[in-house]
N, C-alpha and C. Protein backbone atom coordinates (compact mmCIF):
# COMPACT_ATOMS: atom_id res chain seq x y z
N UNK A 1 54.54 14.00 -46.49
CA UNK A 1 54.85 13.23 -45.30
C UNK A 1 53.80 13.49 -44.24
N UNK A 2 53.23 12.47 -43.42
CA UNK A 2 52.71 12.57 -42.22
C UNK A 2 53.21 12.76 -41.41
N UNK A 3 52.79 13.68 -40.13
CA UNK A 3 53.18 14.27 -39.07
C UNK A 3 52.25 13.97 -37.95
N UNK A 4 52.59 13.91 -36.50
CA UNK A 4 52.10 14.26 -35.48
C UNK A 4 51.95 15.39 -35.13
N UNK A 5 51.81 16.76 -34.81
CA UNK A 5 52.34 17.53 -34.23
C UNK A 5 52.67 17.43 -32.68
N UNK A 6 53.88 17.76 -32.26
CA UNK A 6 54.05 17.37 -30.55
C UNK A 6 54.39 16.21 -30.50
N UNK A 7 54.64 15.43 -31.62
CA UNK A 7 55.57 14.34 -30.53
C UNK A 7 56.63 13.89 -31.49
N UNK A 8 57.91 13.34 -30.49
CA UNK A 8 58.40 12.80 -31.16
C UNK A 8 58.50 12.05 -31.95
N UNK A 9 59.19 11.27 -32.98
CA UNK A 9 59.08 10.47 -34.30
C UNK A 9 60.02 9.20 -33.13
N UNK A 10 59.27 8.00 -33.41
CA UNK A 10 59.67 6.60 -32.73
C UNK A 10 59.44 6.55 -31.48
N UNK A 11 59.16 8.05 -30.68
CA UNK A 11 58.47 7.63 -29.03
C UNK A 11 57.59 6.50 -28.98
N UNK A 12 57.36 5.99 -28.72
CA UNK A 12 56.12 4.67 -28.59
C UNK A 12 55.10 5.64 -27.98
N UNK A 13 53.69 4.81 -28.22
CA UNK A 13 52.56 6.14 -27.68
C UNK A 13 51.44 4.92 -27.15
N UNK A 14 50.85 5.07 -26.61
CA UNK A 14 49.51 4.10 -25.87
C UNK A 14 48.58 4.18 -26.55
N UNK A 15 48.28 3.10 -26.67
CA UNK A 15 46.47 3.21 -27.93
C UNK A 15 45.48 4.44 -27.44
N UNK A 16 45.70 4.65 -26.24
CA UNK A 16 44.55 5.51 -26.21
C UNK A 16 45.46 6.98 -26.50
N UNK A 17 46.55 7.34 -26.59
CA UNK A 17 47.04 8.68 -26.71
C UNK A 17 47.09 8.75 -27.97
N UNK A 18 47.05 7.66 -28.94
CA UNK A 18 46.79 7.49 -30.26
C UNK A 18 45.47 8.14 -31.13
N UNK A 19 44.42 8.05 -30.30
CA UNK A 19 43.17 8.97 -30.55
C UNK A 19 42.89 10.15 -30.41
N UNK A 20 43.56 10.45 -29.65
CA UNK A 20 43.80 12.34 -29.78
C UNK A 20 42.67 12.84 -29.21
N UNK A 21 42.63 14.24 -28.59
CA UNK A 21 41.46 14.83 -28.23
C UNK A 21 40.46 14.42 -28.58
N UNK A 22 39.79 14.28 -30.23
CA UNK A 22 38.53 14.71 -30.86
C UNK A 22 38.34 13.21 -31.67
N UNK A 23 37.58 12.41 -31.59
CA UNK A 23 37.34 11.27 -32.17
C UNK A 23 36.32 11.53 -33.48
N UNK A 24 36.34 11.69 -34.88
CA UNK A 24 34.93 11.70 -35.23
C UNK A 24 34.20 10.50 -35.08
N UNK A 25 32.62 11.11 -34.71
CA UNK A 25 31.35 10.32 -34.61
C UNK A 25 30.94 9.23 -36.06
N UNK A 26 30.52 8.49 -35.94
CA UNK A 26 29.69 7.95 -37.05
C UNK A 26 28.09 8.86 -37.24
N UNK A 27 27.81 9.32 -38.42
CA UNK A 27 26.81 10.21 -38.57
C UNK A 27 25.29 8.88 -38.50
N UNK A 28 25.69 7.67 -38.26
CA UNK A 28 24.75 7.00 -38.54
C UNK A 28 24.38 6.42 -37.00
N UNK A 29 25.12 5.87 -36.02
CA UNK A 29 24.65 5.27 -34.68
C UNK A 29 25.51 6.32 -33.83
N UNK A 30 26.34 7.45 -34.17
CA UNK A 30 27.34 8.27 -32.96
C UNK A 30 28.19 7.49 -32.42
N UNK A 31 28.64 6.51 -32.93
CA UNK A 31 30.39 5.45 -32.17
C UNK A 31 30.87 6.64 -32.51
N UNK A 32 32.07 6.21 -31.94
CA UNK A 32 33.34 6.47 -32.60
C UNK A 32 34.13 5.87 -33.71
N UNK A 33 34.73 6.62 -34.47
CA UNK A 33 35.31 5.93 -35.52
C UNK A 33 37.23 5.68 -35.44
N UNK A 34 37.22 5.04 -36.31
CA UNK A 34 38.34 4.72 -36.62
C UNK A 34 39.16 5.39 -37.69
N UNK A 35 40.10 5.22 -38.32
CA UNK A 35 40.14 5.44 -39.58
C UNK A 35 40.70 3.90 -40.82
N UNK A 36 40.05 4.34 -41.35
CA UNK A 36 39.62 3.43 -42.38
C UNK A 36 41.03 3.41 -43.81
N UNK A 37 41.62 2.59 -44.03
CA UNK A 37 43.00 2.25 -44.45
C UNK A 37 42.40 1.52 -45.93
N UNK A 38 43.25 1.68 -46.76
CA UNK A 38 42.15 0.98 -47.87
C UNK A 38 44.12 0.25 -48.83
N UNK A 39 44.06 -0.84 -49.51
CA UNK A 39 45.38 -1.14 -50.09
C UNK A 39 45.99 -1.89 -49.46
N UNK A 40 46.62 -2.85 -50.02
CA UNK A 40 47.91 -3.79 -49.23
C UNK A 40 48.14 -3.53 -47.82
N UNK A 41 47.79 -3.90 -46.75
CA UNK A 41 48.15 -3.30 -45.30
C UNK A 41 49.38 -4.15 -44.86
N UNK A 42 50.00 -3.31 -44.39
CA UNK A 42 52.14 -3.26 -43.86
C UNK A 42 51.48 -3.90 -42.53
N UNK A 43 52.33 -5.00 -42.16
CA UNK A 43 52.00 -5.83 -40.85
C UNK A 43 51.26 -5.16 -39.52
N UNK A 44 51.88 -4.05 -39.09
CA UNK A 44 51.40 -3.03 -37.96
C UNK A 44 50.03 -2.78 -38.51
N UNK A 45 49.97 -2.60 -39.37
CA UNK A 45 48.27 -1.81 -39.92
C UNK A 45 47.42 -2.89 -39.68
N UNK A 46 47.76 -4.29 -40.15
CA UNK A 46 47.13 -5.24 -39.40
C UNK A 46 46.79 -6.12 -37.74
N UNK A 47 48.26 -5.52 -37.48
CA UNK A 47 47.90 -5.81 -35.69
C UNK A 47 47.09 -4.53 -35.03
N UNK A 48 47.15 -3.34 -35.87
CA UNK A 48 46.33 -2.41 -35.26
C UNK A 48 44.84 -2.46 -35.82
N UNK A 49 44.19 -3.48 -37.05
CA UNK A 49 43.03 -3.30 -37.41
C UNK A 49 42.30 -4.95 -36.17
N UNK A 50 43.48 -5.54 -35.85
CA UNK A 50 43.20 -6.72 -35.19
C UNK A 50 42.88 -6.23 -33.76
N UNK A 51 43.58 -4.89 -33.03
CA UNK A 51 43.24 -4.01 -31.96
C UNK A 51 42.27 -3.43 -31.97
N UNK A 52 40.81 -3.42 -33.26
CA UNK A 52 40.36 -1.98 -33.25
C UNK A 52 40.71 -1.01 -33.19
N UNK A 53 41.95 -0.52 -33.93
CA UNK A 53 42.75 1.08 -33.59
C UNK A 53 42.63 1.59 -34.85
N UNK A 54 42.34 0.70 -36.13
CA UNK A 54 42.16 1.23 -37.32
C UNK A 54 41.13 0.16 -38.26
N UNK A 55 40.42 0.30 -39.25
CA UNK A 55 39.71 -0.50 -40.14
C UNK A 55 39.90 -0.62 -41.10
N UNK A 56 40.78 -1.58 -42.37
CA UNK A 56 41.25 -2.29 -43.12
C UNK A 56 39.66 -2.07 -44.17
N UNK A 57 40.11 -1.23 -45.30
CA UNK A 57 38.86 -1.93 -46.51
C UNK A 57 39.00 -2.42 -47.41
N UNK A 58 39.96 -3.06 -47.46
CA UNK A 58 40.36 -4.04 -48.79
C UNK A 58 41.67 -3.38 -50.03
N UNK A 59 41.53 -4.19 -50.82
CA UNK A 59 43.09 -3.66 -51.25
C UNK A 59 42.43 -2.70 -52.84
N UNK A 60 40.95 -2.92 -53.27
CA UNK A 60 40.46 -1.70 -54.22
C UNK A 60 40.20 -0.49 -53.58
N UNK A 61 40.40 0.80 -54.21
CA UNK A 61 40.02 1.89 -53.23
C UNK A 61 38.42 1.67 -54.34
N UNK A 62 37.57 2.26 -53.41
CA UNK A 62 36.24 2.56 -54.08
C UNK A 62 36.75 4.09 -54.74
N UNK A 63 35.43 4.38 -55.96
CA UNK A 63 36.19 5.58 -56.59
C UNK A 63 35.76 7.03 -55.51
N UNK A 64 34.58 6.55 -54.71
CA UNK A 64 34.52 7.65 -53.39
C UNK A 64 34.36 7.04 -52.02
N UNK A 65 35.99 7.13 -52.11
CA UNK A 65 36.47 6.18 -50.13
C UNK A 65 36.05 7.07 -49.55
N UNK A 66 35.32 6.01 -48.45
CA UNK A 66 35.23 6.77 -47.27
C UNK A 66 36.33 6.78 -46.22
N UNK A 67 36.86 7.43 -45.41
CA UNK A 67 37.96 7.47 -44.59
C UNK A 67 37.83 6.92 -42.95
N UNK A 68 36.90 6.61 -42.17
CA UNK A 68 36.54 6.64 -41.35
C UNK A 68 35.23 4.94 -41.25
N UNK A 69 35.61 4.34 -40.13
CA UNK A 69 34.52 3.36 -39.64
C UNK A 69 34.49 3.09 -38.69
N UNK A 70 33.02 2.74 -38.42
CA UNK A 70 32.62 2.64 -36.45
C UNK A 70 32.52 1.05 -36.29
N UNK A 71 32.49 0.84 -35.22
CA UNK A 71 32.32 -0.29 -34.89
C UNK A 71 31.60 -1.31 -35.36
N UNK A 72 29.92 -0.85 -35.72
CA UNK A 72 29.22 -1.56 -36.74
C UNK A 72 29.23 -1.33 -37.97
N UNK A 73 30.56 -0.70 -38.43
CA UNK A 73 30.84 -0.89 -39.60
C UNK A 73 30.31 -0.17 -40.84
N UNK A 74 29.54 1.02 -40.24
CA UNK A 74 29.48 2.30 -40.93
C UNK A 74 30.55 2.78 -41.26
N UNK A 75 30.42 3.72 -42.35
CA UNK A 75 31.56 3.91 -43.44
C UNK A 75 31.28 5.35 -43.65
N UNK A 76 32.21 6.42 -43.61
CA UNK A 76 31.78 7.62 -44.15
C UNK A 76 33.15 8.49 -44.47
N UNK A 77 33.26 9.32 -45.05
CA UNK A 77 33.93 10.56 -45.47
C UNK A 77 34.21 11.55 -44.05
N UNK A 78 35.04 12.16 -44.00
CA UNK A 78 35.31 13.10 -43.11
C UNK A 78 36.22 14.11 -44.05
N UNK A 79 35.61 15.52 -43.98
CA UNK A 79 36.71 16.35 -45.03
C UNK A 79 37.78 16.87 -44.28
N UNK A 80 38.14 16.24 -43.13
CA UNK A 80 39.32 16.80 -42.35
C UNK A 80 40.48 15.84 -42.48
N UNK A 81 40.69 15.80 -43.29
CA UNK A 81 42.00 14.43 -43.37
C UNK A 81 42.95 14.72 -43.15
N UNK A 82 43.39 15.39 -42.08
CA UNK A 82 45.11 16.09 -42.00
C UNK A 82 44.44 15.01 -40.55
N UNK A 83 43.57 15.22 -39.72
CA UNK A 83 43.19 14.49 -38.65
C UNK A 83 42.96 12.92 -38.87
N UNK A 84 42.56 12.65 -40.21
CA UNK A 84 42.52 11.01 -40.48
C UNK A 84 44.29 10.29 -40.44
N UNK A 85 44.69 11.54 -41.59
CA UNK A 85 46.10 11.04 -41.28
C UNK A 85 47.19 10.81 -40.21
N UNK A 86 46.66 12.08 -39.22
CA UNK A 86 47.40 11.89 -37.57
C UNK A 86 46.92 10.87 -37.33
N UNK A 87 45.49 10.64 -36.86
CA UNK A 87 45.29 9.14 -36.18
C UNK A 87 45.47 7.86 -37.12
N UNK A 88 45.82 7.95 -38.53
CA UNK A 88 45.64 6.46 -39.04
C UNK A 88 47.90 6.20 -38.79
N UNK A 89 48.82 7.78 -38.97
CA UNK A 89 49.87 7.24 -38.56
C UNK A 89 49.82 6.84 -37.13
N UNK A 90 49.09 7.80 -36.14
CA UNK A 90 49.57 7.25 -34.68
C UNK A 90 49.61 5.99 -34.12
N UNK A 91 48.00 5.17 -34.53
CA UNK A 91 47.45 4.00 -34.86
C UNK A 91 48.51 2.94 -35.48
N UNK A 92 49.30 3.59 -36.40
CA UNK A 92 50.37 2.51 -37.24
C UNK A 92 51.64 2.54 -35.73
N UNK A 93 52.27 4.10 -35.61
CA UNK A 93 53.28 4.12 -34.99
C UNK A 93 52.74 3.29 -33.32
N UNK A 94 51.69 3.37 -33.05
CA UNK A 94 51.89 2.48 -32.09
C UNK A 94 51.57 1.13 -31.66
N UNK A 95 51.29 0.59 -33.26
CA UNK A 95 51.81 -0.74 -33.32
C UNK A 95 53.21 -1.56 -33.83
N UNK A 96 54.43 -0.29 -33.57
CA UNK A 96 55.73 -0.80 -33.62
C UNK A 96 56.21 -0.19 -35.44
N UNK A 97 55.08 0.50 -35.96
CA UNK A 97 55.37 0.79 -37.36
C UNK A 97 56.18 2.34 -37.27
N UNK A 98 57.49 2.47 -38.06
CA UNK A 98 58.79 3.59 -37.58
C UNK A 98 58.53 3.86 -38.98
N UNK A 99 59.21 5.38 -39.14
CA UNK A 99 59.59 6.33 -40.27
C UNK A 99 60.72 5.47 -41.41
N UNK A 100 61.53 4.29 -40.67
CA UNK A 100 62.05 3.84 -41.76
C UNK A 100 61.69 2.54 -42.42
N UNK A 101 60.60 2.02 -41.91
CA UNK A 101 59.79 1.19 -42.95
C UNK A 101 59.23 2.08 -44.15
N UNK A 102 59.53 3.27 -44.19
CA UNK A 102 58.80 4.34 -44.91
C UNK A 102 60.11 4.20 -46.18
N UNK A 103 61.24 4.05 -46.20
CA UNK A 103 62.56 4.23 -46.75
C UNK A 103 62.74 2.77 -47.81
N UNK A 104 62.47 1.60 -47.68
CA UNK A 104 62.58 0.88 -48.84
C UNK A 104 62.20 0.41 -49.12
């Protein structure tokens, strides 16, 4: 299961409290990145890739996904994915996506 740490589960949260302290860089121009969602995307994942809050890569995973994309659409790996996963749920939870769309 994904977690926040520190916040409640269904608080609503502001796109920008959604990014958390530490943004990773793109190693290629230094944006900021996103995180990068790969598979069938659940409606919220799409109003949040339509926000720039997350980046949609299609519904094949490549056999080495990258997790993370910047604005121009650099693509890379980050080996910290406990942090991809906070920001790619926060990103979901605060486009209206709850723990019990998770249930059926």
């Amino acid at each position: 299961m994904i977690s926040c740490p520190g916040r409640a589960v269904g608080r609503p949260i502001s796109a920008d409290e959604y990014r958390g302290d530490v943004m990773p860089t793109c190693p290629e121009c230094g944006a900021p990145g996103v995180p990068l969602m790969f598979g069938l995307p659940v409606p919220e994942a799409r109003d949040a890739a339509a926000d720039g809050h997350l980046a949609l890569g299609g519904c094949l995973v490549p056999e080495a996904a990258p997790n993370w994309q910047c604005p121009r659409q650099h693509r890379w790996w980050d080996p910290d994915e406990t942090a991809w996963e906070e920001r790619l749920l926060a990103a979901l939870l605060a486009h209206g996506y709850t723990e019990a769309d998770t249930t059926s």
